[in-house]
Protein backbone atom coordinates (compact mmCIF):
# COMPACT_ATOMS: atom_id res chain seq x y z
CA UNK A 1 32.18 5.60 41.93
CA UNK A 2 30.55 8.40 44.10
CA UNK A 3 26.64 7.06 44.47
CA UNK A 4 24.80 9.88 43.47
CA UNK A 5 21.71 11.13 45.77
CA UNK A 6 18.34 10.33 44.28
CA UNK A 7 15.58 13.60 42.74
CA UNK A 8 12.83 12.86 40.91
CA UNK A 9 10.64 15.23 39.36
CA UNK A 10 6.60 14.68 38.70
CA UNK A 11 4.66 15.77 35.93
CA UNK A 12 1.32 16.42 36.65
CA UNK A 13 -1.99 17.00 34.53
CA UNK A 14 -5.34 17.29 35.65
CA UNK A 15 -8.28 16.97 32.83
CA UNK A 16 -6.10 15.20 30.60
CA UNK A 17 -9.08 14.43 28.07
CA UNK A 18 -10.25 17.90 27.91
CA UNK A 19 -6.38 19.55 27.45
CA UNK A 20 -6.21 17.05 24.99
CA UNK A 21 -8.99 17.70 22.48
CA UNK A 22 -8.56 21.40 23.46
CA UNK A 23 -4.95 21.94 22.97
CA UNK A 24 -5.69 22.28 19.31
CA UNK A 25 -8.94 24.57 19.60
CA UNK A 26 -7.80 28.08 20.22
CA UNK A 27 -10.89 29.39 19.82
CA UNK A 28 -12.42 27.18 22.52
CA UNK A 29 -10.05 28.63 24.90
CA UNK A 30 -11.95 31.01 27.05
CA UNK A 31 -15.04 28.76 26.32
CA UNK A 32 -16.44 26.27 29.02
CA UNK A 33 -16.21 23.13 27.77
CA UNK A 34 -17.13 19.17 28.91
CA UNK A 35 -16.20 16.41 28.11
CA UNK A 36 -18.67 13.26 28.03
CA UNK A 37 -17.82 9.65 28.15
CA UNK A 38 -20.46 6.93 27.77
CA UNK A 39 -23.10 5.62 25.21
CA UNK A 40 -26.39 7.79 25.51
CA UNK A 41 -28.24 8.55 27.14
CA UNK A 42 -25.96 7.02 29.86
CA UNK A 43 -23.23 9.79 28.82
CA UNK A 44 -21.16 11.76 32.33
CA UNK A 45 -18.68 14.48 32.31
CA UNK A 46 -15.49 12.67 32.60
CA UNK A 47 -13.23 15.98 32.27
CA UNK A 48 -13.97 20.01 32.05
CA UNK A 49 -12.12 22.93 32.04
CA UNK A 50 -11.72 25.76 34.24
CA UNK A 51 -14.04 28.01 32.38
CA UNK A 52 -16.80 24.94 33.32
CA UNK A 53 -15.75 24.51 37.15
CA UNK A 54 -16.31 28.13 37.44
CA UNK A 55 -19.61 27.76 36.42
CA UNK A 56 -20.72 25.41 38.56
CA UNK A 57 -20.07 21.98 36.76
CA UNK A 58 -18.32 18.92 38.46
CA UNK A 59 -17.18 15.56 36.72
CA UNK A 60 -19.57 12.95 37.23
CA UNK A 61 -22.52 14.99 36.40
CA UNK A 62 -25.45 13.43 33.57
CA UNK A 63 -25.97 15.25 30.23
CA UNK A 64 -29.42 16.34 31.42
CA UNK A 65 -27.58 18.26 33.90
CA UNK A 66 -25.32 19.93 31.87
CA UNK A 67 -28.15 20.96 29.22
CA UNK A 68 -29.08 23.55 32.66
CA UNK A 69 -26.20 25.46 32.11
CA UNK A 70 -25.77 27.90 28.97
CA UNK A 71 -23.41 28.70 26.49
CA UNK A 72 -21.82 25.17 27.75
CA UNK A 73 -19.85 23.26 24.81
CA UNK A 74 -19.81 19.37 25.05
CA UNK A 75 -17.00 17.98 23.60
CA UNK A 76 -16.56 13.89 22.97
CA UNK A 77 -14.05 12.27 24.80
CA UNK A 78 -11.28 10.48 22.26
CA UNK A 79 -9.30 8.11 23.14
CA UNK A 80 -6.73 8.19 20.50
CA UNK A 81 -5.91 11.94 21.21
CA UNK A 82 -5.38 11.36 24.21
CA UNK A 83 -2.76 8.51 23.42
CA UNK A 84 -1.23 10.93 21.22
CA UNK A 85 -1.18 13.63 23.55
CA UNK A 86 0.46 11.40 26.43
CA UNK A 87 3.48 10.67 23.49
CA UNK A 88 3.58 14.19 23.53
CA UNK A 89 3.91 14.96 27.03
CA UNK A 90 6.41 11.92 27.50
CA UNK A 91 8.46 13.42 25.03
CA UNK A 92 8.73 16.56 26.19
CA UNK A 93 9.67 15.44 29.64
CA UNK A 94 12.23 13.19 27.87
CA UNK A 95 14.20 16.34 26.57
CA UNK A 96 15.49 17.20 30.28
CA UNK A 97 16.42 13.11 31.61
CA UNK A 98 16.33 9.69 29.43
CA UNK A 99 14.95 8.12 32.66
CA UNK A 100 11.00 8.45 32.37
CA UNK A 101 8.48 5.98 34.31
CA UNK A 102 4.68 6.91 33.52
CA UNK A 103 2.35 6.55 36.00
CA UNK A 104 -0.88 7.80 34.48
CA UNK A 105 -4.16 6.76 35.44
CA UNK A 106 -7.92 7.09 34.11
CA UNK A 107 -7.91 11.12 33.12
CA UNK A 108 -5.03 12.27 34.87
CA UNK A 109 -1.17 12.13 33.38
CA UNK A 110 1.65 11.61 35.67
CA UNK A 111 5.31 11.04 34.61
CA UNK A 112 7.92 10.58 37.10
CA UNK A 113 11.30 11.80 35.70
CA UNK A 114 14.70 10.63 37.04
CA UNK A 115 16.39 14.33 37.37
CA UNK A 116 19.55 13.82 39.85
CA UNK A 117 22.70 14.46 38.16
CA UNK A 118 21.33 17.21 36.29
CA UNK A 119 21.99 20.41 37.80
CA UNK A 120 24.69 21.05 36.01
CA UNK A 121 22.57 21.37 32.63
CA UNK A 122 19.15 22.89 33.99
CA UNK A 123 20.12 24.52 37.56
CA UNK A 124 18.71 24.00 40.54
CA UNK A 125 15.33 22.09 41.24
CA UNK A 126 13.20 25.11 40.96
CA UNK A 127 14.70 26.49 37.68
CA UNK A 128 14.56 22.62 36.62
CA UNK A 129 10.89 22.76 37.27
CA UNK A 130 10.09 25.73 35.54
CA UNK A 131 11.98 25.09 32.36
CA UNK A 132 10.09 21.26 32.22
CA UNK A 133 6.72 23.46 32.80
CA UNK A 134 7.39 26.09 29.94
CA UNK A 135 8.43 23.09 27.64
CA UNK A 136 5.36 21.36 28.18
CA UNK A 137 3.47 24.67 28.01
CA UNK A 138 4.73 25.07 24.53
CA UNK A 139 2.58 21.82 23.47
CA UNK A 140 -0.65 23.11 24.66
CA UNK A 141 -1.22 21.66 28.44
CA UNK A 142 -0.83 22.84 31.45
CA UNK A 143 0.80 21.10 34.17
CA UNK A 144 2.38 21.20 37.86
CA UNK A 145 5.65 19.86 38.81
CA UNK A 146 6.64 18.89 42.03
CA UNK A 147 10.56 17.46 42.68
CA UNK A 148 11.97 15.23 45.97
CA UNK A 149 14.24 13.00 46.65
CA UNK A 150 10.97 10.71 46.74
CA UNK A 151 9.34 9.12 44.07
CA UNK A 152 5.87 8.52 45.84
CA UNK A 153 6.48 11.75 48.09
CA UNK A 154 6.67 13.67 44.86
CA UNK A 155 3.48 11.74 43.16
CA UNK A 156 1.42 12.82 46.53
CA UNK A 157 2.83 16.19 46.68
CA UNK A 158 1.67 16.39 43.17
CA UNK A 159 -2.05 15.30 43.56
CA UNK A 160 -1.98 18.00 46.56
CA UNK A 161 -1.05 20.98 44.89
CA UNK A 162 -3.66 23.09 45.23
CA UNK A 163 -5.79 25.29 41.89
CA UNK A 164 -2.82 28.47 41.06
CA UNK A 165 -0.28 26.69 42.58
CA UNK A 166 2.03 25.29 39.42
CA UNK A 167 5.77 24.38 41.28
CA UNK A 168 6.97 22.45 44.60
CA UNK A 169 10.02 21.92 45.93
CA UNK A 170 10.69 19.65 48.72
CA UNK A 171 13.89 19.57 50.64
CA UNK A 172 15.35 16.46 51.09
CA UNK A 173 14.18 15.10 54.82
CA UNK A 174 11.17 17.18 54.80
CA UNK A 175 8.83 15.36 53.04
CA UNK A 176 6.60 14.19 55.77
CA UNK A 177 6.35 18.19 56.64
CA UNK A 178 5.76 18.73 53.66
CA UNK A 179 2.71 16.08 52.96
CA UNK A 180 1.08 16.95 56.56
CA UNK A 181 -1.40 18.82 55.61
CA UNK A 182 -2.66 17.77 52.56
CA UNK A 183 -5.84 15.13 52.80
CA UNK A 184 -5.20 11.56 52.87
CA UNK A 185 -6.98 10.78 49.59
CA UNK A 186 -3.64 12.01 47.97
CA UNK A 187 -2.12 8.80 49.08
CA UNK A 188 -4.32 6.80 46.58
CA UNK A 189 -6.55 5.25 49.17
CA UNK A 190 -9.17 2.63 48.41
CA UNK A 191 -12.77 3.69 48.79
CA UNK A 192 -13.51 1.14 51.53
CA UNK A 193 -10.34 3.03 53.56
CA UNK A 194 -12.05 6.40 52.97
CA UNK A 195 -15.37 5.55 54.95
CA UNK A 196 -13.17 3.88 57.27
CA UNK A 197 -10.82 6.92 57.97
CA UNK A 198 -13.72 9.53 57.96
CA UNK A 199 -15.56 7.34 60.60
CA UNK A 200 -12.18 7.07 62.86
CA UNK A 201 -11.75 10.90 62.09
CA UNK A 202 -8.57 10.74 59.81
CA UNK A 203 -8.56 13.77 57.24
CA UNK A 204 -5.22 14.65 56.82
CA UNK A 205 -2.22 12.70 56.39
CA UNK A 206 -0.15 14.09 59.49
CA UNK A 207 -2.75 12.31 61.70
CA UNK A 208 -2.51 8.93 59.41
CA UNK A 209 1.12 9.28 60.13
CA UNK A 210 0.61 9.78 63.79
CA UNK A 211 -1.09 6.41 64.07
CA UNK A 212 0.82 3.55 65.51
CA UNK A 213 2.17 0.72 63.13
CA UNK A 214 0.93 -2.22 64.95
CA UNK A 215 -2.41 -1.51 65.74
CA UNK A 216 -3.39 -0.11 62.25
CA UNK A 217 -1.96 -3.21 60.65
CA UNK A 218 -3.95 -5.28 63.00
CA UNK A 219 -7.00 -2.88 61.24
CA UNK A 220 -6.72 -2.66 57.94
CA UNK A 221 -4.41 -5.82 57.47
CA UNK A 222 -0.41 -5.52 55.09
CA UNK A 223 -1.67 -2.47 52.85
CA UNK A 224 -1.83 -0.26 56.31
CA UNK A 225 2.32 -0.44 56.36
CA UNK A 226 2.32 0.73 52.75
CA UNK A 227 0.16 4.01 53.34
CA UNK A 228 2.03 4.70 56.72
CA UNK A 229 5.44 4.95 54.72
CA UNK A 230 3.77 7.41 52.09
CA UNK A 231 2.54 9.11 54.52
CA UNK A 232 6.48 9.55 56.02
CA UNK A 233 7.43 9.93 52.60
CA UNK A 234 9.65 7.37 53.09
CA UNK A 235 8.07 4.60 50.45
CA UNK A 236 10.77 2.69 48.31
CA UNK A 237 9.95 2.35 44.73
CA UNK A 238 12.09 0.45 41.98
CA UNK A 239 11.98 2.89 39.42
CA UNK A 240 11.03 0.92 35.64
CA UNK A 241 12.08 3.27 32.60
CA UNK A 242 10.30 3.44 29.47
CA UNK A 243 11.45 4.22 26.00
CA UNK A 244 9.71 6.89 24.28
CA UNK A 245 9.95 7.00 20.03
CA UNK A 246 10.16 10.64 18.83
CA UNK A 247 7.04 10.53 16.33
CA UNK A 248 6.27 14.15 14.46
CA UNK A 249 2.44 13.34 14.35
CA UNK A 250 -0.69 15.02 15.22
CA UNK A 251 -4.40 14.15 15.27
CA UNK A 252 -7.72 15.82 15.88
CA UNK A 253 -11.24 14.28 15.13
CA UNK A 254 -14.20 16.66 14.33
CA UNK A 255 -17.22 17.34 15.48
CA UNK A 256 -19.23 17.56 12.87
CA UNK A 257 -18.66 16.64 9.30
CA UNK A 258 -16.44 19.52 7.26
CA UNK A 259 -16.49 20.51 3.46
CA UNK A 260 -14.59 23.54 3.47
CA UNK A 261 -10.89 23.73 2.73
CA UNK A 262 -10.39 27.04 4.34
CA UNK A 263 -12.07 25.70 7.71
CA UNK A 264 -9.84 22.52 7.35
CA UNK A 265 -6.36 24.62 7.14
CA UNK A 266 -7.23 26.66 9.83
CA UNK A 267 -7.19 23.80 12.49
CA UNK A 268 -4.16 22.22 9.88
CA UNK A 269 -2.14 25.52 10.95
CA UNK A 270 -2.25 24.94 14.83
CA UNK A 271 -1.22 21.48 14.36
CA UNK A 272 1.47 22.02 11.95
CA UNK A 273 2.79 25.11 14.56
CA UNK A 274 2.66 22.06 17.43
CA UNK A 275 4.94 20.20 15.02
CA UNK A 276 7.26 22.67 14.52
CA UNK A 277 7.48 23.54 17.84
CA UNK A 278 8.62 20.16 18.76
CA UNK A 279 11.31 19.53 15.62
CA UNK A 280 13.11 22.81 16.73
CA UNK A 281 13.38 21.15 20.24
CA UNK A 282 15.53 18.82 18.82
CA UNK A 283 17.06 21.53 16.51
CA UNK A 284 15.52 19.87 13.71
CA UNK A 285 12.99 20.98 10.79
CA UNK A 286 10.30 19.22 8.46
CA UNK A 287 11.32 17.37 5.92
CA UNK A 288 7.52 16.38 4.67
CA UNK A 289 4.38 16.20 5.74
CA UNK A 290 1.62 13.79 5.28
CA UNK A 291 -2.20 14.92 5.29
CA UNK A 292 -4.64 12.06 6.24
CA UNK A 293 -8.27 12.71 6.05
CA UNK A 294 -10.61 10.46 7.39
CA UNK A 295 -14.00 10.54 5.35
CA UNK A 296 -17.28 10.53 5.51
CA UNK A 297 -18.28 7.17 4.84
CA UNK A 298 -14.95 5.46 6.17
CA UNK A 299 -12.72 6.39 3.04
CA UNK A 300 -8.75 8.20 3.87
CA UNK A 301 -7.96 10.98 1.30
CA UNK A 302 -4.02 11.20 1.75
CA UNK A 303 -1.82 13.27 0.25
CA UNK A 304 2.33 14.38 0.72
CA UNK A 305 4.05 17.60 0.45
CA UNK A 306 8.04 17.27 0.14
CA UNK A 307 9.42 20.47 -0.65
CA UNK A 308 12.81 21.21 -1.82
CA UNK A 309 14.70 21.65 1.66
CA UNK A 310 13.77 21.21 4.83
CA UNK A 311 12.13 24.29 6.87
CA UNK A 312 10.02 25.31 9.83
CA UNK A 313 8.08 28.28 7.89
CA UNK A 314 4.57 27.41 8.86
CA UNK A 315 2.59 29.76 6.16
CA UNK A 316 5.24 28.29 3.51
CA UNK A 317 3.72 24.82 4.72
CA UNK A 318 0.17 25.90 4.81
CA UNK A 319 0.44 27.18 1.24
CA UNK A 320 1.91 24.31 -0.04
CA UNK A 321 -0.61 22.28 1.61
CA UNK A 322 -3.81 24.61 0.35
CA UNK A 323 -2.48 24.11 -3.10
CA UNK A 324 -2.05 20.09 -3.30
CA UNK A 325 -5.45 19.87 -1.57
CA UNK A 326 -6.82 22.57 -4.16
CA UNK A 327 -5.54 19.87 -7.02
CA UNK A 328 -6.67 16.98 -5.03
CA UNK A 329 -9.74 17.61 -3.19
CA UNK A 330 -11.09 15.28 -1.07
CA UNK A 331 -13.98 12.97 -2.62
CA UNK A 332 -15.98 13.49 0.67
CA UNK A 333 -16.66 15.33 4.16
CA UNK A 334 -13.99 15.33 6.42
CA UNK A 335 -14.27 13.78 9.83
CA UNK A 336 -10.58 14.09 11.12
CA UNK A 337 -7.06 14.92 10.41
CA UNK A 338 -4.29 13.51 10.96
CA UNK A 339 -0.18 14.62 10.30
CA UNK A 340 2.86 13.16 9.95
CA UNK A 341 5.88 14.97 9.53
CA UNK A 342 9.57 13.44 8.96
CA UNK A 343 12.04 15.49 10.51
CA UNK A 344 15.36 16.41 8.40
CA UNK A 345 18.23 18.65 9.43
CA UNK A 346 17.79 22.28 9.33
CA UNK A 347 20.93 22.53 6.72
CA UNK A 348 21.60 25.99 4.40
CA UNK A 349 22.47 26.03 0.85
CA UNK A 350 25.93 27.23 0.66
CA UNK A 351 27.47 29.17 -2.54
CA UNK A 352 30.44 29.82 -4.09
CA UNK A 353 31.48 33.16 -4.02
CA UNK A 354 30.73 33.73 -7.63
CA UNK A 355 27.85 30.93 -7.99
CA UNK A 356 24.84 32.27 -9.42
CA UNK A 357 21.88 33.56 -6.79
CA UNK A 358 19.44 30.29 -6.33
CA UNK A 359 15.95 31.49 -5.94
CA UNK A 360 14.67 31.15 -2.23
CA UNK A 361 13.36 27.47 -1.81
CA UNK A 362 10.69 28.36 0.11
CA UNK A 363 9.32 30.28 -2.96
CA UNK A 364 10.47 28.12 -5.70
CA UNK A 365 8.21 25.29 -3.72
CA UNK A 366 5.12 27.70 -3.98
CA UNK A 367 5.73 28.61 -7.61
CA UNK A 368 6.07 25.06 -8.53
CA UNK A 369 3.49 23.95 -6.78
CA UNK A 370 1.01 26.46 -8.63
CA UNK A 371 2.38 25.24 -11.74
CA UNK A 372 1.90 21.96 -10.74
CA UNK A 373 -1.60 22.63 -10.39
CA UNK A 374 -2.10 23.71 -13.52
CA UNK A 375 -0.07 20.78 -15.72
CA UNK A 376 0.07 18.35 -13.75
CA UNK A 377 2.38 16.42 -11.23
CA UNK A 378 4.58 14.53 -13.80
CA UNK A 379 5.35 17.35 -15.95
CA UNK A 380 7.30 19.70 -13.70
CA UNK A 381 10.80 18.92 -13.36
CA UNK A 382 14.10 18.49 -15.03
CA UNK A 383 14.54 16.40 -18.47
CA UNK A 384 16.65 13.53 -17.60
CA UNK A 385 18.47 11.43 -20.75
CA UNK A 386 17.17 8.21 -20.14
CA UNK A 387 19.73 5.05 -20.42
CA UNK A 388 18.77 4.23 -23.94
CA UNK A 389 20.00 4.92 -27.50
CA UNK A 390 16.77 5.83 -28.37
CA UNK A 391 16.56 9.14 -30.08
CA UNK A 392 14.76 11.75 -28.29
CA UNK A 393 13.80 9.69 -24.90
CA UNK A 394 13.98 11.28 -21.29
CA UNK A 395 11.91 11.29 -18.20
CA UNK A 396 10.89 14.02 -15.74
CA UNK A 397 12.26 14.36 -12.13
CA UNK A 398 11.62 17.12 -9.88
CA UNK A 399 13.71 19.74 -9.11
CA UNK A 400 16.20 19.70 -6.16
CA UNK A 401 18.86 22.04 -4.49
CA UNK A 402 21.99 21.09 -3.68
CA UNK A 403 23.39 21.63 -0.63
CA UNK A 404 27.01 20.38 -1.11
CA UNK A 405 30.11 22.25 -2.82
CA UNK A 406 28.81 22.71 -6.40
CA UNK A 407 31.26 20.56 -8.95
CA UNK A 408 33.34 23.30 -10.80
CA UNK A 409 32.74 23.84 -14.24
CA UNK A 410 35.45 22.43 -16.23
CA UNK A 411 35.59 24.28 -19.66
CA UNK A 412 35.83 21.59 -22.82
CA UNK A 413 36.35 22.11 -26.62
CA UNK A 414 33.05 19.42 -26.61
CA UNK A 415 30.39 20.89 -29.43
CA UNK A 416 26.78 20.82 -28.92
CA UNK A 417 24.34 19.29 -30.49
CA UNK A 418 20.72 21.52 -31.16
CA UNK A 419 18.31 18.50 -32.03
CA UNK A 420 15.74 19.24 -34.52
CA UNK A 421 12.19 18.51 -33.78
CA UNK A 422 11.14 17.07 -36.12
CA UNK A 423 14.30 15.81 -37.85
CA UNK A 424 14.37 17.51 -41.57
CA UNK A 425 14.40 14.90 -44.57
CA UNK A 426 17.18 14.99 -46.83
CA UNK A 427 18.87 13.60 -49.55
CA UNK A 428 22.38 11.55 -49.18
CA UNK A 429 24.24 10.43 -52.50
CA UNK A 430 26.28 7.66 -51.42
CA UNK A 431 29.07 5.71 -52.86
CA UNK A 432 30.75 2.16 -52.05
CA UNK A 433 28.22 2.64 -49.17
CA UNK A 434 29.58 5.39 -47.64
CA UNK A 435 27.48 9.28 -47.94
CA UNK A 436 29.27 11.21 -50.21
CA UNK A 437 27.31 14.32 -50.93
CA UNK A 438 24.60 15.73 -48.84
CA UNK A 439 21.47 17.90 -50.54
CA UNK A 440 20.36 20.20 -46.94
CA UNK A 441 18.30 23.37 -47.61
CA UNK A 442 18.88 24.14 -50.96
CA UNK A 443 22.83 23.85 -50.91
CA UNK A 444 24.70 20.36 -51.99
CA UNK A 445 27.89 19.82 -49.21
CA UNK A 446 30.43 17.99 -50.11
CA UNK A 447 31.43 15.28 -47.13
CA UNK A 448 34.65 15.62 -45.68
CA UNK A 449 35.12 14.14 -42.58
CA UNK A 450 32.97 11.57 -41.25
CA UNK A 451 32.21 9.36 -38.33
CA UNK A 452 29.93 6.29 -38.36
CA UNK A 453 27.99 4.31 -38.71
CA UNK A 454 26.17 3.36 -35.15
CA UNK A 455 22.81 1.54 -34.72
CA UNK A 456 20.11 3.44 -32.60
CA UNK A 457 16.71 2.79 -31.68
CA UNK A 458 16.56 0.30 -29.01
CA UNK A 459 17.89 -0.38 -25.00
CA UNK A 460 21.25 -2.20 -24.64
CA UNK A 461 20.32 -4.69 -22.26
CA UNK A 462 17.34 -6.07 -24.83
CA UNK A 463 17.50 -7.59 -28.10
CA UNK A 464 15.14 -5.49 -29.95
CA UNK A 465 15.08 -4.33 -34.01
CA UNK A 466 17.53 -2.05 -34.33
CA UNK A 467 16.16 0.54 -37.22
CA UNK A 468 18.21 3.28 -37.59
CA UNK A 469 21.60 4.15 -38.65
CA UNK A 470 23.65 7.82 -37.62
CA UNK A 471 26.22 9.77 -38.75
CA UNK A 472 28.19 12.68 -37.62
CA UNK A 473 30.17 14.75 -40.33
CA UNK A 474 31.74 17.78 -41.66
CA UNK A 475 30.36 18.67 -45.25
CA UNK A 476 31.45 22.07 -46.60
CA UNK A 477 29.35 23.94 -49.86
CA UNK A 478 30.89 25.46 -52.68
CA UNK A 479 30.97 28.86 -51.44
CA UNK A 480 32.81 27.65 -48.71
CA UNK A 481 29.72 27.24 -46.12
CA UNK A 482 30.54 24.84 -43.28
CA UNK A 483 27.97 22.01 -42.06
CA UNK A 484 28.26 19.93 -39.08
CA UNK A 485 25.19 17.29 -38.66
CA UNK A 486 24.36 14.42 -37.14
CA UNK A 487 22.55 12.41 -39.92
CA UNK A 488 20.27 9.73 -39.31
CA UNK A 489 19.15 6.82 -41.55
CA UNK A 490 15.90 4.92 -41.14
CA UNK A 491 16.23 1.45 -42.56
CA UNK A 492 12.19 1.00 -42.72
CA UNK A 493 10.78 3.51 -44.43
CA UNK A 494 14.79 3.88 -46.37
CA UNK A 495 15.07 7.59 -45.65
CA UNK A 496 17.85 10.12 -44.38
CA UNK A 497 17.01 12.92 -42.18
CA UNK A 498 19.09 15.62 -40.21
CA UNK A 499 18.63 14.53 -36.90
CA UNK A 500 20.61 17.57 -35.63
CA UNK A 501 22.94 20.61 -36.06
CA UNK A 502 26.21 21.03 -34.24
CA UNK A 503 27.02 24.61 -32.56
């Protein structure tokens, strides 16, 4: 087989803890924000955004600094979103190559994608680069990309790239022209190997690369060969894939303590539009969601929404959402949220050409969802006969669509029986113990065909009192009225009753 020639792509993102807590905060957008790491009064800015750096603001800085500046908003830094965010970002670089290697460090996210052998899907490099940009811009974060045939070439080119400067290219062979110019801390240098190369002059990597092998190993001891084939862009690297789950979840944690549902479904709506976005990557929709609230107190409030079919309609999920929470409020304040979604296929209900019109799911959901709020969860549905010959006894499911062929309707000479609630005494003259006459509503019929007896009143499978007897027959008057019944005989309290009329 025909070796194929090695490309990598790198995904870079600066201020990964303050895209991360931002990324669902459009109103914090065109705000300068900080982020603080730290336990007081001990707390630095580990990440900012532009808006910040703009202002004058640099990581490192002390809280009592920041408090100079005005209009500043101080954001805590969060862990978990960022580990959620990083799934994110991991994902959506897994859309364009299976072969992902993460190389993050403290604050900064950088995936190295395996991307030779797919021009033929995504184009050339820089089209490749753009579309893996725009993907990841659809999340909420902002990144550059940078391809070579270099895996460590790419990384430094990466760390490089100047403010406004989102794509780079490198031909393959010109990666040491390439990395010339840029400062030598983008090799990942030690700080003991920054004083030392600022006192020996060194600032850029074309003059680390200009220094001879020997005598700089003789320097700075084994580590000096490494950084001299970086700086060449000529550093092997054994490239270790990673296997990335595709999760539909989404978490935020708030700053202060939150009663109102209308605040609450507000931030709800960006993250459900961040899960949409990525189930239509896959060409998929939600199935469900699942609400989590974290409390006040350390209590969860969780609740599920499953509607009828699968869909991407983000109002039709925030309604259905606003009215389960609306029913089931949560017991306390809310400190954070967190989704789940389950992803399902994005299948339509297909008709017969003379099936009857189906309401729109999306509305049914909402309709029975208000009703639902106003009766109760386990008494919306469709009566189901339970598997019992116990008269009158059925359970509730809830409603579904079909999305197969609907069964045809085969027509049937099969009568059916309107039970009457409550079953109407009556009087049964019987002889050689068999009903002879029945007395129904003033009129005496006269029994002539009949079926019987069977026991009801208990399950099958269990050996339980059997107490009633039934009957179905034909009994005609004498002015030629016609009755068919279902009779039924209760052995306890010895009484007959018309447990039903036949249409």
């Amino acid at each position: 087989m025909k070796h194929m020639p090695e490309l990598y792509a790198c995904i870079y993102v600066r201020e990964l803890p303050a895209q991360a807590l931002l990324r669902l905060r459009p109103e914090l957008i065109d705000k300068p924000c900080i982020v603080l790491e730290g336990e007081a009064p001990g707390q630095i800015v580990c990440s900012l955004n532009t808006r910040a750096r703009l202002l004058g603001l640099r990581q490192g800085m002390t809280k009592v600094e920041v408090e100079t500046f005005e209009e500043v908003i101080v954001l805590q830094r969060s862990v978990k979103t960022e580990s959620a965010v990083r799934s994110v970002l991991l994902e959506c670089a897994g859309a364009f190559s299976p072969r992902l290697e993460d190389r993050s460090v403290n604050g900064i996210f950088i995936c190295a994608v395996d991307v030779a052998g797919t021009e033929g899907l995504f184009g050339p490099p820089q089209l490749l680069s753009k579309l893996v940009r725009q993907r990841i811009r659809s999340v909420g974060v902002v990144a550059s990309v940078t391809v070579s045939s270099n895996l460590n070439a790419a990384i430094c080119l990466a760390r490089g790239l100047k403010h406004g400067v989102a794509i780079q290219v490198v031909t393959r062979g010109d990666e040491a022209k390439a990395l010339a110019a840029l400062p030598v801390l983008v090799l990942g240098i030690t700080p003991s190997q920054v004083e030392t190369f600022s006192v020996w002059g060194i600032r850029n990597v074309a003059a680390l690369a200009a220094l001879p092998e020997k005598s700089l190993i003789a320097r700075l001891g084994q580590d000096a060969k490494r950084l001299l084939q970086l700086a060449n862009g000529t550093r092997p690297h054994l490239f270790q894939p990673i296997d990335i789950p595709f999760v539909l979840e989404e978490q935020i944690e708030l700053d202060f303590p939150l009663d109102d549902l209308e605040s609450l479904l507000f931030g709800v709506s960006t993250m459900l539009e961040q899960l949409i976005v990525r189930a239509k990557s896959r060409v998929l929709a939600l199935a469900s969601v699942t609400i989590t609230l974290r409390l006040d107190g350390g209590g969860l409030h969780e609740r599920k929404v499953n509607p009828r079919v699968p869909t991407n309609e983000k109002q039709l999920w925030v309604k259905l959402l606003h009215l389960d929470l609306e029913g089931h409020p949560p017991p306390a304040s809310i400190l954070g949220v967190h989704l789940f979604a389950e992803p399902g296929a994005t299948s339509k209900v297909q008709l017969g050409l003379f099936s009857p019109q189906l309401p729109e799911p999306g509305k049914l959901d909402v309709t029975l969802a208000r009703i639902t709020a106003i009766v109760g969860e386990n008494n919306v549905g469709q009566a189901v006969l339970d598997d019992t010959l116990r008269a009158s006894d059925f359970h509730v499911e809830p409603f579904s669509i079909a999305t197969a062929e609907p069964t045809p309707i085969q027509k049937s000479s099969t009568l059916c029986l309107r039970v009457l609630r409550p079953a109407e005494r009556t009087r049964v003259d019987i002889q050689r113990g068999l009903p002879q006459q029945v007395h129904f509503r003033s009129r005496c019929y006269l029994i002539q065909e009949a079926y019987g007896p069977w026991l009801s009143g208990g399950d099958w499978w269990n050996e339980a009192v059997w107490g009633n007897e039934q009957w179905d027959f034909v009994g005609k008057a004498s002015d030629n009225a016609m009755l068919v019944c279902r009779l039924a005989r209760d052995f306890i309290a010895n009484e007959w009753r018309v447990a039903g009329l036949y249409d």
